[in-house]
C-alpha atoms as a PDB file:
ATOM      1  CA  UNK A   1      50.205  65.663 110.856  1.00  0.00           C
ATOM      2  CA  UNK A   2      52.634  68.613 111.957  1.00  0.00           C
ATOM      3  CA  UNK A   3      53.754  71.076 109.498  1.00  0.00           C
ATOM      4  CA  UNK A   4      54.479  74.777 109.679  1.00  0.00           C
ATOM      5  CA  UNK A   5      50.808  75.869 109.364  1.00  0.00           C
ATOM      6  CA  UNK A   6      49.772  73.697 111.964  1.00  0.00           C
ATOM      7  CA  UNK A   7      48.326  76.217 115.227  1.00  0.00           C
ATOM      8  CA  UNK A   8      50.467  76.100 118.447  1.00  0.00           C
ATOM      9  CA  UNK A   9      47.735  74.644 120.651  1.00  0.00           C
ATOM     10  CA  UNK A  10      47.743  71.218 118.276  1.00  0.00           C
ATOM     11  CA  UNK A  11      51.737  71.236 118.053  1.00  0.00           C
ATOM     12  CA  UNK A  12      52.001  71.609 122.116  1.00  0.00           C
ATOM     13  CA  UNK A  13      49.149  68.713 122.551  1.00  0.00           C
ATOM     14  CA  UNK A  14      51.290  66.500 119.877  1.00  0.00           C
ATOM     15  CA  UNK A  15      54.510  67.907 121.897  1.00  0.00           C
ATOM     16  CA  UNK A  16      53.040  66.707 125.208  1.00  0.00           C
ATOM     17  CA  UNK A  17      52.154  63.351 123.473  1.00  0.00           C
ATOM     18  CA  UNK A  18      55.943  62.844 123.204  1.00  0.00           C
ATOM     19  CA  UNK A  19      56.026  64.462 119.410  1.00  0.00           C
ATOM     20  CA  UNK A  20      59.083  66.419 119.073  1.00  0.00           C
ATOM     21  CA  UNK A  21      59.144  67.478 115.338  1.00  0.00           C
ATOM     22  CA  UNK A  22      55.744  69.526 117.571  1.00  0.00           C
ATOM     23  CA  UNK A  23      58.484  71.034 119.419  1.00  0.00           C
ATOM     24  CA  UNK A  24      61.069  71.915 116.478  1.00  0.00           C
ATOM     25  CA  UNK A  25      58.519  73.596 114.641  1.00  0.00           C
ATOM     26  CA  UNK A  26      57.525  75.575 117.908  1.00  0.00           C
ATOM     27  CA  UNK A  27      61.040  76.017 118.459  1.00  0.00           C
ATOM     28  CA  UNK A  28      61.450  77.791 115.077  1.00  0.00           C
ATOM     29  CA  UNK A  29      58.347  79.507 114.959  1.00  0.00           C
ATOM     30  CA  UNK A  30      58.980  81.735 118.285  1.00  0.00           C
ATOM     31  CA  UNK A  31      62.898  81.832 118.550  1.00  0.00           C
ATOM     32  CA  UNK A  32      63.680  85.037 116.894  1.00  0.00           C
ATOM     33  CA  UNK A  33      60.942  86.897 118.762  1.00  0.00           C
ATOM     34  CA  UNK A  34      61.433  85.689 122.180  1.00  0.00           C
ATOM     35  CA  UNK A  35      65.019  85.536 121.630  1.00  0.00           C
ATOM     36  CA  UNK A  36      64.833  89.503 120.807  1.00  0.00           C
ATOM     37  CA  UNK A  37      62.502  89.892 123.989  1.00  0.00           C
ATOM     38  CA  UNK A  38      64.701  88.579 126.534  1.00  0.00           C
ATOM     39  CA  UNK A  39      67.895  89.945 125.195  1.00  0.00           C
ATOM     40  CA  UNK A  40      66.510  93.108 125.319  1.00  0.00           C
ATOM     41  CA  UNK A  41      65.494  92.568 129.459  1.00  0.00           C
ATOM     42  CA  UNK A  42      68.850  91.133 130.328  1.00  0.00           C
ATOM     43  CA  UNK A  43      71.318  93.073 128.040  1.00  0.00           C
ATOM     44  CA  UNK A  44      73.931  89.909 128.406  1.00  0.00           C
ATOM     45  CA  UNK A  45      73.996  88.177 125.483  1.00  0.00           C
ATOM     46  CA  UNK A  46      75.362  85.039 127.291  1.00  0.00           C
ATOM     47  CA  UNK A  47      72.762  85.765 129.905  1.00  0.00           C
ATOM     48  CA  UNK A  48      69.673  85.754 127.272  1.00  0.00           C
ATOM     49  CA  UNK A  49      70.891  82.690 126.098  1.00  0.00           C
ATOM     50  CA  UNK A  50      70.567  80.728 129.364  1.00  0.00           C
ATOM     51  CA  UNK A  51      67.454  82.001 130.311  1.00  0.00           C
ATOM     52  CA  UNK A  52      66.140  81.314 126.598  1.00  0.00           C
ATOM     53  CA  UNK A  53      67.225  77.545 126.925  1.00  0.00           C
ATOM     54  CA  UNK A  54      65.313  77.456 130.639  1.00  0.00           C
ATOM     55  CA  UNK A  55      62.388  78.905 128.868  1.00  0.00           C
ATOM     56  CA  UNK A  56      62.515  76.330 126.570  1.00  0.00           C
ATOM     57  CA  UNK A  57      62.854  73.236 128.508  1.00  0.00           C
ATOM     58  CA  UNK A  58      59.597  75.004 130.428  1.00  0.00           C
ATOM     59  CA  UNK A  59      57.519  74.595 127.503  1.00  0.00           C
ATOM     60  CA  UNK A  60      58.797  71.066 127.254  1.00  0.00           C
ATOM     61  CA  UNK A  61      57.838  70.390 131.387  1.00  0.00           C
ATOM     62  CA  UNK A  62      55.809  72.338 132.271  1.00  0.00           C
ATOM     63  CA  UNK A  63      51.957  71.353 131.634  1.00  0.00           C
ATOM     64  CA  UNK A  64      50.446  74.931 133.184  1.00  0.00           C
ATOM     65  CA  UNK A  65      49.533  76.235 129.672  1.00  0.00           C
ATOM     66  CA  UNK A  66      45.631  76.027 129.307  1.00  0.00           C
ATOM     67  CA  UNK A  67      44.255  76.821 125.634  1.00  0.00           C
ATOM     68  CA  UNK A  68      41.133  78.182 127.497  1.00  0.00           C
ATOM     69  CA  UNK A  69      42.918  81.283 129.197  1.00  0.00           C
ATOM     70  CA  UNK A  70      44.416  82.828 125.793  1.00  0.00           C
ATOM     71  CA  UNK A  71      46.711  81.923 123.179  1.00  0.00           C
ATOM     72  CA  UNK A  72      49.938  80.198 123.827  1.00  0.00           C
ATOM     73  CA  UNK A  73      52.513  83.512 122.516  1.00  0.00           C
ATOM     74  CA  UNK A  74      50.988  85.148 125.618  1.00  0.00           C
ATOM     75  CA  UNK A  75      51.677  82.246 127.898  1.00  0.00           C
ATOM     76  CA  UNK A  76      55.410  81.434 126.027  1.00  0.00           C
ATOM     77  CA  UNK A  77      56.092  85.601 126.555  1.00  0.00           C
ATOM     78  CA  UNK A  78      54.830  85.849 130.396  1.00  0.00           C
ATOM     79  CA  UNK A  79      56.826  82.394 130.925  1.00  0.00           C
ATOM     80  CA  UNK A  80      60.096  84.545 129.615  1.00  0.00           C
ATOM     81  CA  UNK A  81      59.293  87.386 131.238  1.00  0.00           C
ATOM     82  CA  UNK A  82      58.825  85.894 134.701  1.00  0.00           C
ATOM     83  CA  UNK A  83      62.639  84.364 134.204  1.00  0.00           C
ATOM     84  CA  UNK A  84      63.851  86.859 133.537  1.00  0.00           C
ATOM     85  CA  UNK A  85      62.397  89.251 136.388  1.00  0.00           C
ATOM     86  CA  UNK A  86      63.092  86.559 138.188  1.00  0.00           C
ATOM     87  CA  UNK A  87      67.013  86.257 137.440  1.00  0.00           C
ATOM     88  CA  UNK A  88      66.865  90.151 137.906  1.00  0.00           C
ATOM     89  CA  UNK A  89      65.702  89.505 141.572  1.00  0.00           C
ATOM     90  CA  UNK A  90      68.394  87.109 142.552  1.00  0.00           C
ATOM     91  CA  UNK A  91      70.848  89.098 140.607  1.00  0.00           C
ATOM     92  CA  UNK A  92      70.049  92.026 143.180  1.00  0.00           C
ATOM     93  CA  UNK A  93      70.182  89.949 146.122  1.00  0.00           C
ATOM     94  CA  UNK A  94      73.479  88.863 144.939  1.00  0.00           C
ATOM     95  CA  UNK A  95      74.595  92.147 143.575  1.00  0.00           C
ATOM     96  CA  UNK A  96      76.230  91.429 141.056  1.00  0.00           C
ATOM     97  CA  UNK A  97      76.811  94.012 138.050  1.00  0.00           C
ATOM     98  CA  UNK A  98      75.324  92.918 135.203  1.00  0.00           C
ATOM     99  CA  UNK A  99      77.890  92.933 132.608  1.00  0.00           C
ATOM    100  CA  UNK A 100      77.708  96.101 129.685  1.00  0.00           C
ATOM    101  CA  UNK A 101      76.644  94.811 126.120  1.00  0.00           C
ATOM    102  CA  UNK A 102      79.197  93.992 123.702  1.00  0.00           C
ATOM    103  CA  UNK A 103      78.834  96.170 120.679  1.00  0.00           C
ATOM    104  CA  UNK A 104      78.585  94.470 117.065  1.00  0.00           C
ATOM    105  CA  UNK A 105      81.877  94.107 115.913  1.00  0.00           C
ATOM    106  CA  UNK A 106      80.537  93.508 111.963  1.00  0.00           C
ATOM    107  CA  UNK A 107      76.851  96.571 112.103  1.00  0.00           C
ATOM    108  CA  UNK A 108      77.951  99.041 109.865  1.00  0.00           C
ATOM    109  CA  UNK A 109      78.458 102.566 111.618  1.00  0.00           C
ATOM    110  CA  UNK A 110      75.075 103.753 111.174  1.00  0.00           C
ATOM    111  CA  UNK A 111      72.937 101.212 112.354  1.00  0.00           C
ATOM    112  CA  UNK A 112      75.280 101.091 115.763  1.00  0.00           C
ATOM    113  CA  UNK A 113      74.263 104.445 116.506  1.00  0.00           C
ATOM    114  CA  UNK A 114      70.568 104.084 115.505  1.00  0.00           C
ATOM    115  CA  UNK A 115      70.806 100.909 118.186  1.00  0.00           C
ATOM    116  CA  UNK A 116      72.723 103.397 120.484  1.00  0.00           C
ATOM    117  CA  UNK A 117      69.882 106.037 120.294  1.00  0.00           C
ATOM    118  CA  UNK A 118      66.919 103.392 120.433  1.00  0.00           C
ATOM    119  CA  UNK A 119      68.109 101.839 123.816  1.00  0.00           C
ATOM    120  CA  UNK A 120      69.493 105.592 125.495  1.00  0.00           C
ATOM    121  CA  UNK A 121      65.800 106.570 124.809  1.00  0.00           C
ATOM    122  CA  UNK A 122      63.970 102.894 125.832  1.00  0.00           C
ATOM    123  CA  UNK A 123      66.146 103.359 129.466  1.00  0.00           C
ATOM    124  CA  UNK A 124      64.859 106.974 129.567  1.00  0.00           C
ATOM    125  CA  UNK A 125      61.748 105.331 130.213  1.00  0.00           C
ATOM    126  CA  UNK A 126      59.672 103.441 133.101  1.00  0.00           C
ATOM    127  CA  UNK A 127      60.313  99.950 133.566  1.00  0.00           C
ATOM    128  CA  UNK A 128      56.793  99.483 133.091  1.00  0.00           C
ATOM    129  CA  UNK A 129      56.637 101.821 129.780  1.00  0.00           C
ATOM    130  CA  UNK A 130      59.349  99.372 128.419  1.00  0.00           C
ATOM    131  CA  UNK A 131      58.106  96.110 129.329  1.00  0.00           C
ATOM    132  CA  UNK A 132      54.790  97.325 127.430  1.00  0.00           C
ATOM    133  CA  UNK A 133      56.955  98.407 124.389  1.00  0.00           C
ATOM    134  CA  UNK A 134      59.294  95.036 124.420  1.00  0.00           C
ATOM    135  CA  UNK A 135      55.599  92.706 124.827  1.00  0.00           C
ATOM    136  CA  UNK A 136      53.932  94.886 121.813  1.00  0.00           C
ATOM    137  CA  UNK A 137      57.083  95.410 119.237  1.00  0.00           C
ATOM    138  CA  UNK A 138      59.537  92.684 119.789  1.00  0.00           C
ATOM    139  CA  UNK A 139      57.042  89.694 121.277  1.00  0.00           C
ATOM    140  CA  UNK A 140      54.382  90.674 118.767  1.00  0.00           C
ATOM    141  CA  UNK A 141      51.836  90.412 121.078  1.00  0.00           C
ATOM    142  CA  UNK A 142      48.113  91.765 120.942  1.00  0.00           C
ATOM    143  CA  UNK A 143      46.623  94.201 123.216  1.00  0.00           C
ATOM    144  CA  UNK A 144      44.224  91.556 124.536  1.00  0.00           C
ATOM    145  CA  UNK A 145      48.058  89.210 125.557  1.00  0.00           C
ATOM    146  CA  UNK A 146      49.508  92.004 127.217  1.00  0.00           C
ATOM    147  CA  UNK A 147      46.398  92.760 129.017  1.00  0.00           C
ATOM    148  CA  UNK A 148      46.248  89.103 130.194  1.00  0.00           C
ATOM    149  CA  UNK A 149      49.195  89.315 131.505  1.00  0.00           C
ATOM    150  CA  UNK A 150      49.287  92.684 133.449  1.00  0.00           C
ATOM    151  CA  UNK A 151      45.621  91.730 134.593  1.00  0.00           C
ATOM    152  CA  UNK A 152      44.179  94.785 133.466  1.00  0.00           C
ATOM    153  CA  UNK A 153      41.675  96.373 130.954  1.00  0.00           C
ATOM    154  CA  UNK A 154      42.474  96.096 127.077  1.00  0.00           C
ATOM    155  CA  UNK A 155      41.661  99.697 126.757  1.00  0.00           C
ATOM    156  CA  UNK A 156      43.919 100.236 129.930  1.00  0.00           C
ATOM    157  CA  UNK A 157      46.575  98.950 128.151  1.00  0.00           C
ATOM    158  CA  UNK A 158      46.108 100.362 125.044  1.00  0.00           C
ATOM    159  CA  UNK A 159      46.082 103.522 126.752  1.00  0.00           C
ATOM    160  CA  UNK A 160      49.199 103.114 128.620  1.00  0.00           C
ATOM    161  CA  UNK A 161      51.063 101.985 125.510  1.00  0.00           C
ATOM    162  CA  UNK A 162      49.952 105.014 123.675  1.00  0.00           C
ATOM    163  CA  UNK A 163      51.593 107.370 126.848  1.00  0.00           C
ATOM    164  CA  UNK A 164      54.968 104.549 126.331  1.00  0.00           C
ATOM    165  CA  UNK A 165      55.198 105.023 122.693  1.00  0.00           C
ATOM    166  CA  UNK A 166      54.984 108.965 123.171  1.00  0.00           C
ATOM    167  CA  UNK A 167      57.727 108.668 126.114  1.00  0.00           C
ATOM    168  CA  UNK A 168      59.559 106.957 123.581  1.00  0.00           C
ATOM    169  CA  UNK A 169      59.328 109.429 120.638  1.00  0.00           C
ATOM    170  CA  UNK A 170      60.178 112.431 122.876  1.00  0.00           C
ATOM    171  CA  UNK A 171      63.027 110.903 124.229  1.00  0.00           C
ATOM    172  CA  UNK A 172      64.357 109.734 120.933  1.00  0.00           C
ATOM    173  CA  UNK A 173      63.422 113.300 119.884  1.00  0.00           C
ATOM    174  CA  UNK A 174      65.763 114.495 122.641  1.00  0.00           C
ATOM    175  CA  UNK A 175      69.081 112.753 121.567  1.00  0.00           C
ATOM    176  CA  UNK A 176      68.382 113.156 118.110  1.00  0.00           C
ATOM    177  CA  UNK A 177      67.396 110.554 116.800  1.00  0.00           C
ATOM    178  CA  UNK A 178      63.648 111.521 115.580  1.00  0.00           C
END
Protein backbone atom coordinates (compact mmCIF):
# COMPACT_ATOMS: atom_id res chain seq x y z
CA UNK A 1 0.00 0.00 0.00
CA UNK A 2 1.55 3.58 -0.77
CA UNK A 3 1.27 6.27 1.69
CA UNK A 4 3.55 9.10 2.71
CA UNK A 5 5.74 6.96 5.03
CA UNK A 6 6.27 4.50 2.53
CA UNK A 7 10.53 4.55 1.57
CA UNK A 8 11.38 5.76 -2.00
CA UNK A 9 12.91 2.47 -3.14
CA UNK A 10 9.20 0.64 -2.62
CA UNK A 11 7.30 3.78 -4.21
CA UNK A 12 9.81 3.73 -7.43
CA UNK A 13 9.39 -0.33 -7.68
CA UNK A 14 5.37 0.28 -7.37
CA UNK A 15 6.06 3.41 -9.85
CA UNK A 16 7.85 1.14 -12.34
CA UNK A 17 4.97 -1.42 -11.90
CA UNK A 18 2.77 1.24 -13.57
CA UNK A 19 1.60 2.76 -9.92
CA UNK A 20 1.35 6.38 -10.22
CA UNK A 21 -0.15 7.53 -6.83
CA UNK A 22 4.07 5.89 -6.28
CA UNK A 23 4.94 8.73 -8.37
CA UNK A 24 2.65 11.63 -6.81
CA UNK A 25 3.85 10.91 -3.53
CA UNK A 26 7.55 10.98 -4.91
CA UNK A 27 6.60 13.91 -6.73
CA UNK A 28 5.63 15.73 -3.49
CA UNK A 29 8.11 14.40 -1.33
CA UNK A 30 11.28 15.87 -3.38
CA UNK A 31 9.74 18.94 -5.29
CA UNK A 32 10.58 21.73 -3.02
CA UNK A 33 14.16 20.53 -2.56
CA UNK A 34 15.13 19.76 -6.00
CA UNK A 35 13.10 22.51 -7.21
CA UNK A 36 15.38 24.92 -4.88
CA UNK A 37 18.55 22.97 -6.24
CA UNK A 38 18.17 23.57 -9.78
CA UNK A 39 16.88 27.05 -9.57
CA UNK A 40 19.71 27.92 -7.79
CA UNK A 41 22.22 26.30 -10.87
CA UNK A 42 20.26 27.91 -13.63
CA UNK A 43 19.13 31.30 -12.11
CA UNK A 44 16.03 31.33 -14.83
CA UNK A 45 13.12 30.66 -13.22
CA UNK A 46 11.45 29.56 -16.53
CA UNK A 47 14.64 27.68 -17.18
CA UNK A 48 14.47 25.59 -13.71
CA UNK A 49 11.17 24.78 -14.54
CA UNK A 50 11.90 22.93 -17.80
CA UNK A 51 14.71 21.18 -16.67
CA UNK A 52 12.66 20.18 -13.39
CA UNK A 53 9.82 18.65 -15.64
CA UNK A 54 12.80 16.67 -17.81
CA UNK A 55 14.05 15.51 -14.51
CA UNK A 56 10.90 14.29 -13.76
CA UNK A 57 9.80 12.40 -16.71
CA UNK A 58 13.58 10.74 -16.09
CA UNK A 59 12.52 9.22 -12.99
CA UNK A 60 9.42 8.06 -14.78
CA UNK A 61 11.81 6.40 -17.93
CA UNK A 62 14.55 5.93 -16.96
CA UNK A 63 15.24 2.40 -15.14
CA UNK A 64 19.24 3.26 -14.27
CA UNK A 65 18.47 3.78 -10.53
CA UNK A 66 19.86 0.66 -8.59
CA UNK A 67 18.86 0.52 -4.72
CA UNK A 68 22.27 -1.28 -4.28
CA UNK A 69 24.56 1.82 -5.19
CA UNK A 70 22.94 4.34 -2.50
CA UNK A 71 19.77 5.88 -1.79
CA UNK A 72 17.54 7.24 -4.43
CA UNK A 73 17.85 11.45 -3.19
CA UNK A 74 21.46 10.90 -4.34
CA UNK A 75 20.53 9.37 -7.64
CA UNK A 76 17.21 11.99 -8.12
CA UNK A 77 20.03 15.04 -7.17
CA UNK A 78 23.01 13.75 -9.59
CA UNK A 79 20.10 13.10 -12.29
CA UNK A 80 19.32 17.13 -11.83
CA UNK A 81 22.55 18.07 -11.63
CA UNK A 82 23.78 16.37 -14.79
CA UNK A 83 20.75 18.44 -16.70
CA UNK A 84 21.50 21.01 -15.70
CA UNK A 85 25.43 21.02 -16.38
CA UNK A 86 24.36 19.68 -19.21
CA UNK A 87 21.96 22.62 -20.47
CA UNK A 88 24.93 24.86 -19.22
CA UNK A 89 27.17 23.12 -21.90
CA UNK A 90 24.92 23.61 -24.84
CA UNK A 91 24.02 26.98 -23.57
CA UNK A 92 27.86 27.87 -24.10
CA UNK A 93 28.13 26.33 -27.35
CA UNK A 94 25.22 28.36 -28.30
CA UNK A 95 26.14 31.42 -26.38
CA UNK A 96 23.45 32.55 -25.38
CA UNK A 97 23.17 34.96 -22.19
CA UNK A 98 21.43 33.46 -19.69
CA UNK A 99 18.77 35.78 -18.74
CA UNK A 100 19.27 37.94 -15.04
CA UNK A 101 16.79 36.74 -12.23
CA UNK A 102 13.67 38.51 -11.76
CA UNK A 103 13.53 39.93 -8.30
CA UNK A 104 10.38 39.12 -5.98
CA UNK A 105 7.98 41.59 -6.66
CA UNK A 106 5.86 40.65 -3.14
CA UNK A 107 9.66 39.67 -0.39
CA UNK A 108 9.53 42.31 1.91
CA UNK A 109 12.71 44.68 1.70
CA UNK A 110 14.76 42.84 4.03
CA UNK A 111 14.70 39.47 3.01
CA UNK A 112 15.56 40.81 -0.81
CA UNK A 113 18.72 42.00 0.40
CA UNK A 114 19.54 39.03 2.69
CA UNK A 115 18.86 36.93 -0.84
CA UNK A 116 21.03 39.68 -2.53
CA UNK A 117 23.98 39.13 -0.06
CA UNK A 118 23.60 35.18 0.08
CA UNK A 119 24.00 34.74 -3.78
CA UNK A 120 26.90 37.94 -4.23
CA UNK A 121 28.81 35.76 -1.65
CA UNK A 122 27.75 31.94 -3.14
CA UNK A 123 29.22 33.48 -6.83
CA UNK A 124 32.30 34.71 -4.88
CA UNK A 125 32.96 31.20 -4.68
CA UNK A 126 34.31 28.07 -6.84
CA UNK A 127 31.93 26.35 -8.90
CA UNK A 128 32.92 23.39 -7.14
CA UNK A 129 32.62 25.11 -3.48
CA UNK A 130 28.96 25.86 -4.58
CA UNK A 131 27.85 22.77 -6.07
CA UNK A 132 29.04 21.17 -2.58
CA UNK A 133 27.02 23.89 -0.67
CA UNK A 134 23.71 23.61 -3.09
CA UNK A 135 24.03 19.25 -2.72
CA UNK A 136 24.48 19.67 1.32
CA UNK A 137 21.91 22.75 2.19
CA UNK A 138 19.30 22.90 -0.43
CA UNK A 139 19.27 18.93 -1.72
CA UNK A 140 19.65 17.77 1.86
CA UNK A 141 21.97 15.36 1.03
CA UNK A 142 24.47 13.32 3.34
CA UNK A 143 28.12 13.40 3.16
CA UNK A 144 28.18 9.74 2.10
CA UNK A 145 25.48 11.15 -1.36
CA UNK A 146 27.69 13.81 -2.21
CA UNK A 147 30.64 11.64 -1.97
CA UNK A 148 28.93 9.12 -4.32
CA UNK A 149 28.53 11.39 -6.59
CA UNK A 150 31.90 13.31 -6.83
CA UNK A 151 33.57 9.74 -6.51
CA UNK A 152 35.61 10.64 -3.74
CA UNK A 153 36.33 9.98 0.02
CA UNK A 154 33.52 10.89 2.66
CA UNK A 155 36.12 12.53 4.73
CA UNK A 156 37.34 14.23 1.40
CA UNK A 157 34.24 15.71 1.13
CA UNK A 158 33.58 16.60 4.40
CA UNK A 159 36.72 18.33 4.31
CA UNK A 160 36.15 20.27 1.27
CA UNK A 161 32.73 21.39 2.48
CA UNK A 162 34.19 22.62 5.66
CA UNK A 163 36.91 24.98 3.34
CA UNK A 164 33.19 25.91 1.12
CA UNK A 165 31.27 26.82 4.12
CA UNK A 166 34.31 29.03 5.42
CA UNK A 167 34.61 30.63 1.73
CA UNK A 168 31.15 31.30 2.26
CA UNK A 169 31.19 33.00 5.71
CA UNK A 170 34.15 35.25 4.75
CA UNK A 171 32.64 36.35 1.79
CA UNK A 172 29.32 37.05 3.37
CA UNK A 173 31.53 38.66 6.05
CA UNK A 174 32.91 40.89 3.29
CA UNK A 175 29.61 42.52 1.98
CA UNK A 176 28.17 42.63 5.22
CA UNK A 177 26.09 40.41 5.66
CA UNK A 178 27.71 38.25 8.69
Amino acid sequence: MIHRGTPDEELLEALRGGDLRAFDVLYLRYERRLFGYIRRMVVDRDLAEDLMQDVVLTVLRDRSYDPQRGRFAAWLFTVARNRCLQHERHAAVRERPVPEPRPAAADPEAAVDRHHRVRTAMAGLTDAQQQLLLLKQVGELTYREIADIHGVAEGTIKSRLHAATKAFRRRLAEIGGG
